[in-house]
Protein backbone atom coordinates (compact mmCIF):
# COMPACT_ATOMS: atom_id res chain seq x y z
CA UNK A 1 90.48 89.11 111.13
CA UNK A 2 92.60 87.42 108.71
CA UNK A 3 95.76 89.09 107.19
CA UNK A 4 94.46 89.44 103.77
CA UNK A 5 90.71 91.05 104.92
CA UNK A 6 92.74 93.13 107.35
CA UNK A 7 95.02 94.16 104.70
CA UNK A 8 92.13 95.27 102.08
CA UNK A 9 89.86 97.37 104.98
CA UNK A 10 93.19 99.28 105.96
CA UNK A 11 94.10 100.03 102.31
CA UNK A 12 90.57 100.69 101.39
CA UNK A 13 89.82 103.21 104.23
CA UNK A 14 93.20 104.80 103.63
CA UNK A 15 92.36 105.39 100.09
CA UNK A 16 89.04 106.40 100.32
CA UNK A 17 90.29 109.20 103.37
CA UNK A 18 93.11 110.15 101.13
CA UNK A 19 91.08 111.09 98.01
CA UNK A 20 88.56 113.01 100.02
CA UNK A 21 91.42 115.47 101.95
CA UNK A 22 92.76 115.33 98.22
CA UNK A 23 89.75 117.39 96.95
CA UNK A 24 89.07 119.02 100.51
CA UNK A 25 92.73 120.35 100.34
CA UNK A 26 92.48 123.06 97.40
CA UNK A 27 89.37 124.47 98.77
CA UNK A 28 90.98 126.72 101.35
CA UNK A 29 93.03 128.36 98.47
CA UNK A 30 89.83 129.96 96.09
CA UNK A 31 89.54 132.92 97.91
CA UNK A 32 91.51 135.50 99.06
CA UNK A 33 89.32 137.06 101.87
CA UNK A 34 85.94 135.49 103.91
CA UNK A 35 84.71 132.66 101.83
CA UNK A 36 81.36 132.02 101.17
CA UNK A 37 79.25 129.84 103.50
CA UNK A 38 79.40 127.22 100.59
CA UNK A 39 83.08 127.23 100.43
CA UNK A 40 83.51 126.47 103.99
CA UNK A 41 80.68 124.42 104.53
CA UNK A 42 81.47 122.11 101.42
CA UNK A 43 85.32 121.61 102.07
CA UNK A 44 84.40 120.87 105.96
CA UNK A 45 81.86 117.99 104.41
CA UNK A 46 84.23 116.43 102.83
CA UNK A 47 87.18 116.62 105.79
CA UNK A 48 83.98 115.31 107.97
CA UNK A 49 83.51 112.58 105.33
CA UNK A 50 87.23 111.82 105.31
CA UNK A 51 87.66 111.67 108.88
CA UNK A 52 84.92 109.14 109.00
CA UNK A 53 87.43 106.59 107.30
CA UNK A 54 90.06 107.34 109.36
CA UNK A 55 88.46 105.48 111.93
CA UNK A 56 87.92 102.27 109.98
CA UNK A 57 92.11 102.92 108.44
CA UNK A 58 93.25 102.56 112.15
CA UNK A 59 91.48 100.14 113.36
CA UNK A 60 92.10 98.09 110.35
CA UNK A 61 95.47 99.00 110.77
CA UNK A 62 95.79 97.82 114.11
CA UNK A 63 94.02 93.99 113.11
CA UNK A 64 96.45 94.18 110.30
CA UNK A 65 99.69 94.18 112.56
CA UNK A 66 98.32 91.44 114.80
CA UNK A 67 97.67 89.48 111.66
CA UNK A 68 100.83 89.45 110.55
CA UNK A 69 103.23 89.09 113.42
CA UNK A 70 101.14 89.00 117.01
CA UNK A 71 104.19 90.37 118.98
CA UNK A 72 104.17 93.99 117.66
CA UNK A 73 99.94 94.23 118.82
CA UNK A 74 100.97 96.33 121.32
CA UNK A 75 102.01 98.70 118.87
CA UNK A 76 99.14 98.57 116.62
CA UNK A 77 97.25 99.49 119.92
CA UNK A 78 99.12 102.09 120.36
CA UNK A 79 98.72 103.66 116.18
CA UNK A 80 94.92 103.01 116.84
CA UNK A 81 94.81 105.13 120.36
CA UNK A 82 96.83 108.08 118.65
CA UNK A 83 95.01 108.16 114.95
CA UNK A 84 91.53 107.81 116.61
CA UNK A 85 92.24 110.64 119.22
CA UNK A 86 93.20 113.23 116.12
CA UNK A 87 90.33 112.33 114.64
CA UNK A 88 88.17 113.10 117.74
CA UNK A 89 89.94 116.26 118.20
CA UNK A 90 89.73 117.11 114.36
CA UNK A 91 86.06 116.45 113.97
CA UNK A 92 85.51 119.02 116.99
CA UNK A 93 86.98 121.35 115.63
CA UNK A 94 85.23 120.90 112.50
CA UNK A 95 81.73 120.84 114.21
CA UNK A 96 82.96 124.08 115.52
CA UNK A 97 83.82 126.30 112.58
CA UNK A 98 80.47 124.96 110.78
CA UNK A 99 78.62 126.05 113.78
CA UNK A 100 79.95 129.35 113.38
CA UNK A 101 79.56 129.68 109.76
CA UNK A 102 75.82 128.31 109.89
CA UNK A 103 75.11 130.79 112.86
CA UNK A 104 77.14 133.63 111.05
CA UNK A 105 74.98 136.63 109.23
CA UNK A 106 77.61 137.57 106.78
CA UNK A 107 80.59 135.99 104.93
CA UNK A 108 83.85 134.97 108.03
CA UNK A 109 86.84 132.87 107.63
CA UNK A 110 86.85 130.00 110.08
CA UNK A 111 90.51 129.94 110.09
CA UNK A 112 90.61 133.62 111.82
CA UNK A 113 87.41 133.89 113.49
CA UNK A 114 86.65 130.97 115.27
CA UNK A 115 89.15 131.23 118.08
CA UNK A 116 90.36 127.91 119.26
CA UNK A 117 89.61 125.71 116.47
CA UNK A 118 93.01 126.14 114.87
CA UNK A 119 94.67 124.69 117.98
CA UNK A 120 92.95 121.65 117.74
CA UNK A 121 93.66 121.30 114.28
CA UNK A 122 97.22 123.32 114.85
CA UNK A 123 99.16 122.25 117.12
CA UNK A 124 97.03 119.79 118.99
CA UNK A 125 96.60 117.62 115.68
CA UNK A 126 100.22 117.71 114.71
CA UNK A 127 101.01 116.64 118.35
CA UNK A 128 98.89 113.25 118.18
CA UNK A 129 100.23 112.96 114.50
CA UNK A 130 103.73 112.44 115.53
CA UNK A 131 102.40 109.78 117.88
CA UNK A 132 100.19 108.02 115.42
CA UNK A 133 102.87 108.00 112.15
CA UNK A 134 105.65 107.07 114.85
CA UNK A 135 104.28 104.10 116.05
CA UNK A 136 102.98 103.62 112.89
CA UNK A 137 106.31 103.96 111.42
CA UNK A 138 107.52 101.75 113.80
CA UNK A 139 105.33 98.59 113.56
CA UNK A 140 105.35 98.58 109.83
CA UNK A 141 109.29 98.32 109.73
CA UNK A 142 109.30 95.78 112.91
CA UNK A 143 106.93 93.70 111.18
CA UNK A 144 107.63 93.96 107.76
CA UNK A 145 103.94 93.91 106.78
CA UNK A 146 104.65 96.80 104.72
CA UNK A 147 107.66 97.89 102.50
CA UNK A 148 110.38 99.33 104.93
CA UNK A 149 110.39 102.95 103.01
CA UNK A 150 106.95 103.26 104.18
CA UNK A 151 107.32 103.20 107.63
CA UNK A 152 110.88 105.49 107.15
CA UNK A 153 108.28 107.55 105.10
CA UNK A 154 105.87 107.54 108.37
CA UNK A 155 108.85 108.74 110.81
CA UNK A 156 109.72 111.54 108.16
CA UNK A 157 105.94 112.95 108.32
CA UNK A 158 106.36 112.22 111.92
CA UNK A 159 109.61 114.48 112.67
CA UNK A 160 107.75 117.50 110.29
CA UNK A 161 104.69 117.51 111.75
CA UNK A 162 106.72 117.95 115.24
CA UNK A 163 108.06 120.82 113.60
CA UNK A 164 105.19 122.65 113.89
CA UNK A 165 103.98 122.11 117.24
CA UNK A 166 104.95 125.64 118.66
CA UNK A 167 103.67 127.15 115.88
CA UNK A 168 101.01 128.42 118.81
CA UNK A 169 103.45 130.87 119.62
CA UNK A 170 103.06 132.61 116.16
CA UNK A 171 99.78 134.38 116.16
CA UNK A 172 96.68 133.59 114.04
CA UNK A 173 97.70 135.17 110.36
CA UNK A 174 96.80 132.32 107.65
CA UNK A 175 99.41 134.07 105.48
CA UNK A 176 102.28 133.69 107.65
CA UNK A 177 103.58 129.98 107.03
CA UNK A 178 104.19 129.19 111.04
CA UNK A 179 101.23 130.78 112.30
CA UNK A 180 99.20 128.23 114.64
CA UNK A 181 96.41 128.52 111.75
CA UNK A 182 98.90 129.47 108.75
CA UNK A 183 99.12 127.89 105.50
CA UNK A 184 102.51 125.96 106.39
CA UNK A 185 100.90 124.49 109.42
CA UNK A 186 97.42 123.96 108.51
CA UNK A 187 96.92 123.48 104.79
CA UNK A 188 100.31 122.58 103.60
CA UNK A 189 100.58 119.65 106.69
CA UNK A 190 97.06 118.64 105.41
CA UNK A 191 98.14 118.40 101.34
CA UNK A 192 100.99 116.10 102.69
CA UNK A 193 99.09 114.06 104.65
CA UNK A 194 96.31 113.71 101.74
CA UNK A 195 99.37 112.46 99.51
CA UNK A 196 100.90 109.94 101.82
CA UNK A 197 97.95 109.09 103.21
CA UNK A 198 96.88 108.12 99.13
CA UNK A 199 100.51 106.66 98.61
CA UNK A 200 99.64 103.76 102.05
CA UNK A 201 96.63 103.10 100.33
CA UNK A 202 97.61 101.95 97.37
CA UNK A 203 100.76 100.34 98.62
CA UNK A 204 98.81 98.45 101.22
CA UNK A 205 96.43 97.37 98.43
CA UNK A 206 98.64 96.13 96.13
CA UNK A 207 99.98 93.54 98.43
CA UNK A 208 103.46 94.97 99.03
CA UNK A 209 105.67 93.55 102.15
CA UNK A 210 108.77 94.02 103.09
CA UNK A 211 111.90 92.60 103.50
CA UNK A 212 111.53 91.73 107.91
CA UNK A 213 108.41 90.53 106.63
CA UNK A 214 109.09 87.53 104.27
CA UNK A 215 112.15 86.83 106.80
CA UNK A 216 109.82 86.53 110.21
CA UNK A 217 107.71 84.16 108.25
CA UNK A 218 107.59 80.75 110.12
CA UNK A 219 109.20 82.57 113.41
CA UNK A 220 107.17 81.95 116.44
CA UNK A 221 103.97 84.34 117.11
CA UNK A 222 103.77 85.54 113.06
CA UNK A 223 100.97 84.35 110.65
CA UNK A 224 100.80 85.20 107.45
């Protein structure tokens, strides 16, 4: 895959992802107590539907690198490994709280009742974030394909999404910010992910490189 095709599916998928959570996001605040089955099963469509780019964003990502300077593959490899295991582990848990609406006879929150599912999106998911925007982080700046601020921008989601990997020590109260399903760790980590997530999109698909980039230009193992 060329750099310039590789460039427009990872900007493309990254956009498309990012407006999706964007919308998702605000769902989970409507309601005070249970939600009803539309709620839940509406806002879980479209993380479902989001997640399905995600796919496409890495492995675009990962052609991308290799496009622009061959050397740093490895890394791209490694971005792709990370981002498409959160997504696994993300869609599970999704499949599980609809389950457990669908199969519900009255009104639950997902987020309280469904034990489990908030540790794959919890802690788990913040886990295989760090790796993902890390190595992310990391190719981007090595390779210049992207502005430098991006990838510092990557290892800054990185470091507060490692934040709240214990946050499975803090009980299962959506109101209390470090809870292993709380708003800080669940929802708030998802709006900022939606928003950067929006931000690479566009940046990608604007053309944007950085500095490394125009200066590794001609140096052995980069195309442009």
């Amino acid at each position: 895959m060329d750099t310039v095709l590789a460039r427009r599916f990872t900007g493309g998928s990254c956009l498309a992802a990012a407006v999706l959570l964007v919308v998702e996001v605000p769902l989970y605040f409507v309601y005070s107590g249970p939600p009803p089955d539309s709620n839940v099963l509406s806002r879980l469509l479209l993380g479902i539907l989001a997640l399905g780019f995600m796919p496409v964003f890495v492995a675009s990502f990962r052609e991308f690198v290799k496009s622009v300077d061959a050397r740093y593959e490895w890394v791209g490899n490694f971005a792709f490994a990370a981002g498409l295991a959160y997504v696994l582990v993300t869609l599970v848990s999704s499949g599980l709280e609809a389950g457990a609406v669908i199969a519900a006879d009255r009104p639950i929150d997902p987020t309280i009742d469904v034990s489990g599912t908030y540790i794959l999106y919890g802690s788990i998911g913040r886990m295989l974030l760090v790796f993902f925007l890390t190595a992310l982080g990391f190719a981007i700046r090595r390779t210049g394909a992207l502005p430098r601020w991006t990838g510092t921008s990557a290892y800054v989601l990185a470091g507060v999404n490692f934040v709240f990997i214990p946050s499975l020590f803090f009980g299962n109260k959506p109101a209390f910010f470090y809870a292993a399903n709380g708003w800080g760790t669940t929802a708030s980590m998802g709006a900022i992910l939606s928003y950067w997530l929006l931000m690479m999109g566009i940046v990608t698909l604007r053309g944007e490189r950085g500095t490394t980039g125009h200066l590794a230009q001609g140096a052995p193992g980069v195309r442009s």
